[in-house]
Protein backbone atom coordinates (compact mmCIF):
# COMPACT_ATOMS: atom_id res chain seq x y z
CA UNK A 1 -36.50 -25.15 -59.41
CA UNK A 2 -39.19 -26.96 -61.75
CA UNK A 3 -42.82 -26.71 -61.74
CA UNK A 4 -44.34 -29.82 -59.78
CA UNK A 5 -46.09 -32.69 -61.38
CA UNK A 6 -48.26 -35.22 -60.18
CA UNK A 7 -45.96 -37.82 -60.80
CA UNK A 8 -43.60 -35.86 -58.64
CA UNK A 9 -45.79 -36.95 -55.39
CA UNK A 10 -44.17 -40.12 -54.53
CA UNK A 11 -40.23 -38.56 -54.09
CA UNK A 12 -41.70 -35.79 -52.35
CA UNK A 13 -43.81 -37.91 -49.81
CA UNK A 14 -40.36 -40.42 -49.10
CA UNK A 15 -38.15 -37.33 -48.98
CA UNK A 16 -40.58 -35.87 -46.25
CA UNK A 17 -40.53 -39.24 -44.20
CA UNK A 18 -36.70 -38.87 -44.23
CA UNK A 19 -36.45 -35.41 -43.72
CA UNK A 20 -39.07 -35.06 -40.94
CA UNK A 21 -38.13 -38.29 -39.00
CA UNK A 22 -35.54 -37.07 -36.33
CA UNK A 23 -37.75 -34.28 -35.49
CA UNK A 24 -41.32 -36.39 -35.29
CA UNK A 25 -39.47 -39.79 -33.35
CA UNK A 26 -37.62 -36.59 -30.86
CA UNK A 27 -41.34 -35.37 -30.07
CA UNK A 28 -42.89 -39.17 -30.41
CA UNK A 29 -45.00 -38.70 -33.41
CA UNK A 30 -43.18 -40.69 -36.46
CA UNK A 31 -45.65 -42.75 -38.16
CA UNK A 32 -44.16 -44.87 -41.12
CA UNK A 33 -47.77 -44.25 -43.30
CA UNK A 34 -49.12 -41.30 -41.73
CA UNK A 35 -45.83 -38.95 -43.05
CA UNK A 36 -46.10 -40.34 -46.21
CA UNK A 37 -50.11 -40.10 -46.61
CA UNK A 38 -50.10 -36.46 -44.91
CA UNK A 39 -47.86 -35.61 -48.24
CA UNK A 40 -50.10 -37.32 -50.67
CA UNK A 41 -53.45 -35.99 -49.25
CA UNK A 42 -52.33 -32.28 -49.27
CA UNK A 43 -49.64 -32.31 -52.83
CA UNK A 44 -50.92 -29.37 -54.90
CA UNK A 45 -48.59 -29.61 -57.73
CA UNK A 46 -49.64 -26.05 -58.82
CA UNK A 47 -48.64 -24.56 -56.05
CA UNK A 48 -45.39 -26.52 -55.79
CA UNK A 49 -41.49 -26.54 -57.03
CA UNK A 50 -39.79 -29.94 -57.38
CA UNK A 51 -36.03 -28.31 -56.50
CA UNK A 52 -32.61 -29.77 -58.49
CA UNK A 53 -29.26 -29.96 -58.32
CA UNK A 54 -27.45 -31.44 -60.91
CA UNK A 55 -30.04 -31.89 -62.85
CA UNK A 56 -31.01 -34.76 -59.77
CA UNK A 57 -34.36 -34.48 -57.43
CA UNK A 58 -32.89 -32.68 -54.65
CA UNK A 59 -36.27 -31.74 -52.75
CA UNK A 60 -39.24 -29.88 -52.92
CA UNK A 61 -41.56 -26.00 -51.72
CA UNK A 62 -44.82 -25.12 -51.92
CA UNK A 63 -46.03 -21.71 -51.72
CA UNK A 64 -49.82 -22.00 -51.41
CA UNK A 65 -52.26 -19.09 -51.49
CA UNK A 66 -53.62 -18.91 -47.79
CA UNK A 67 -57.40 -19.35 -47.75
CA UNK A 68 -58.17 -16.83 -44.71
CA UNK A 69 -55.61 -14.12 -45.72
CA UNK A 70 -56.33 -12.61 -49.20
CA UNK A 71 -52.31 -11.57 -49.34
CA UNK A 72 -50.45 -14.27 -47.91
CA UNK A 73 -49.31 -17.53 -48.45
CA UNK A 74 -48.56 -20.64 -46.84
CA UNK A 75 -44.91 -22.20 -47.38
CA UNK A 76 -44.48 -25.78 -46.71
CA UNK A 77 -43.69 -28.71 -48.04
CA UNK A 78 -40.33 -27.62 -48.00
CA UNK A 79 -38.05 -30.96 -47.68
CA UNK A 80 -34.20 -31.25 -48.95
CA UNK A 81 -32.08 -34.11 -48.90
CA UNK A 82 -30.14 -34.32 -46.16
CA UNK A 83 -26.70 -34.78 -48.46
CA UNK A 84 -27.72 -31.13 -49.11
CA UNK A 85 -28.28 -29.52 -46.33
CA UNK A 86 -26.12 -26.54 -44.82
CA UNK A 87 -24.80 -25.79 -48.18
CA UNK A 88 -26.80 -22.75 -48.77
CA UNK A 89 -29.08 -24.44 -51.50
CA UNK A 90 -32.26 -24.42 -49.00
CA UNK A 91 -30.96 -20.15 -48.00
CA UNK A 92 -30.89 -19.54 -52.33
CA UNK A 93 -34.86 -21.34 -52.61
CA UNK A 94 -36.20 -19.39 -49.74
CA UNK A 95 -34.64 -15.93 -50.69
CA UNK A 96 -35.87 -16.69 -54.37
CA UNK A 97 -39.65 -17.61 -52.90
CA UNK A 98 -39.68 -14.76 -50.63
CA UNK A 99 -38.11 -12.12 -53.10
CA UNK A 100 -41.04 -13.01 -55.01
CA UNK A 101 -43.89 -12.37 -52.31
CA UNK A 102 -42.01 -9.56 -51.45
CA UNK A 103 -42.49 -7.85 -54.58
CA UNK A 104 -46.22 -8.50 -54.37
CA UNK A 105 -46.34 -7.27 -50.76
CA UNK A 106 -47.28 -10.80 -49.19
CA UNK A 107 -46.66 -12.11 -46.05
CA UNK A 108 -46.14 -15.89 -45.38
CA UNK A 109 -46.14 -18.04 -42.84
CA UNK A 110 -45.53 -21.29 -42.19
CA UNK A 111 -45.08 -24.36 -39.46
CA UNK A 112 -42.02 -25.94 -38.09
CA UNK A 113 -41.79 -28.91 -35.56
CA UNK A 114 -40.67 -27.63 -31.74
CA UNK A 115 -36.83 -28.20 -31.82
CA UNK A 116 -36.33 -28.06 -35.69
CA UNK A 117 -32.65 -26.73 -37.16
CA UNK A 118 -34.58 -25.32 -39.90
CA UNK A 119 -36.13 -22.86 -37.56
CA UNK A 120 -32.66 -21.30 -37.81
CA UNK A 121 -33.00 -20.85 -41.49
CA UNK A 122 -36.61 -18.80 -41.43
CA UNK A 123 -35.66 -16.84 -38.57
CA UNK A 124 -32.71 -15.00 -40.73
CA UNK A 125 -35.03 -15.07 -43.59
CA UNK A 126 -37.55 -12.68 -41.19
CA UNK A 127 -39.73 -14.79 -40.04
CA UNK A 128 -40.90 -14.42 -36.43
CA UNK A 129 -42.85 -16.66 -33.64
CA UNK A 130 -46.74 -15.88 -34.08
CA UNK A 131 -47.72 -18.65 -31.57
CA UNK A 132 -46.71 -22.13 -30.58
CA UNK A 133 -48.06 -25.39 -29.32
CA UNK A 134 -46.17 -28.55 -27.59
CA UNK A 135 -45.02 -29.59 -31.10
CA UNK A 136 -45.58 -27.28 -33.53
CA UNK A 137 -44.37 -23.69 -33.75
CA UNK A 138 -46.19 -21.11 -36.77
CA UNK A 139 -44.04 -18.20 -37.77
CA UNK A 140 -44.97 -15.31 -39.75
CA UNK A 141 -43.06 -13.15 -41.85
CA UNK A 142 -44.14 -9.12 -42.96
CA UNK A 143 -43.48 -8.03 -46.42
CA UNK A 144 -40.37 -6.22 -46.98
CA UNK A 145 -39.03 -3.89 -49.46
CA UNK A 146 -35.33 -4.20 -48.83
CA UNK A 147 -34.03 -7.38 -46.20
CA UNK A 148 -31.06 -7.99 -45.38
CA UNK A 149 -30.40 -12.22 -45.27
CA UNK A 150 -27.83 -13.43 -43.22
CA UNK A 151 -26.62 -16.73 -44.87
């Protein structure tokens, strides 16, 4: 993982319109501009990690400071290309993210689309269903001292 850069916002937003497709035409809420622009309007490069592999733009996290909780943070933004999925590479990013907020006693939470295969992934990374709409479901996850992950 790299620091973001502005310039970084225009891969990000297409790999989030490929990414999030299935999942937004399944509940009937794809729009070809509005993925893209919902990208663009809300890229904070500070608070995000362009993600390689082999030395190639392989996707992308954010871990953003949450504005209501004074110790937690928001992770999203968290798209990887589909060539590159199930391989463990998205497992590695989260365990390095949440080893991280871990050690400063954080929780995070985060969003995933109703029906999503990466709920999978957070759920053996401790996260846990704090409510849920029609279409979107948020998921929290405590601070731990010693997790096990189940890859």
């Amino acid at each position: 993982m790299r620091p973001a850069e502005p310039a970084d916002v225009e891969p990000i937003a297409e790999l989030r319109a490929v990414v999030m497709r299935p999942d937004l035409e399944r509940l009937g809420r794809f729009d070809e501009h509005r993925v893209r622009q919902r990208l663009r309007d809300a890229f904070s490069p500070q608070h995000t990690s362009v993600i390689e592999a082999d030395g190639a733009f392989a996707g992308s996290v954010a871990l953003r400071p949450s504005e209501t909780d004074g110790n937690g943070h928001w992770l999203e933004h968290f798209y990887l290309a589909p060539a590159l999925q199930g391989r463990g590479l998205g497992a590695a990013v989260l365990h390095t993210l949440l080893t991280r907020t871990d050690a400063d006693h954080a929780l995070v939470r985060l969003n995933v689309l109703q029906g999503s295969p990466a709920r999978r992934l957070y759920e053996r990374h401790g996260f846990t269903v704090e409510t849920q709409d029609p279409v979107d479901i948020f998921m929290l996850r405590l601070p731990h001292t010693a997790h096990p992950v189940i890859p």
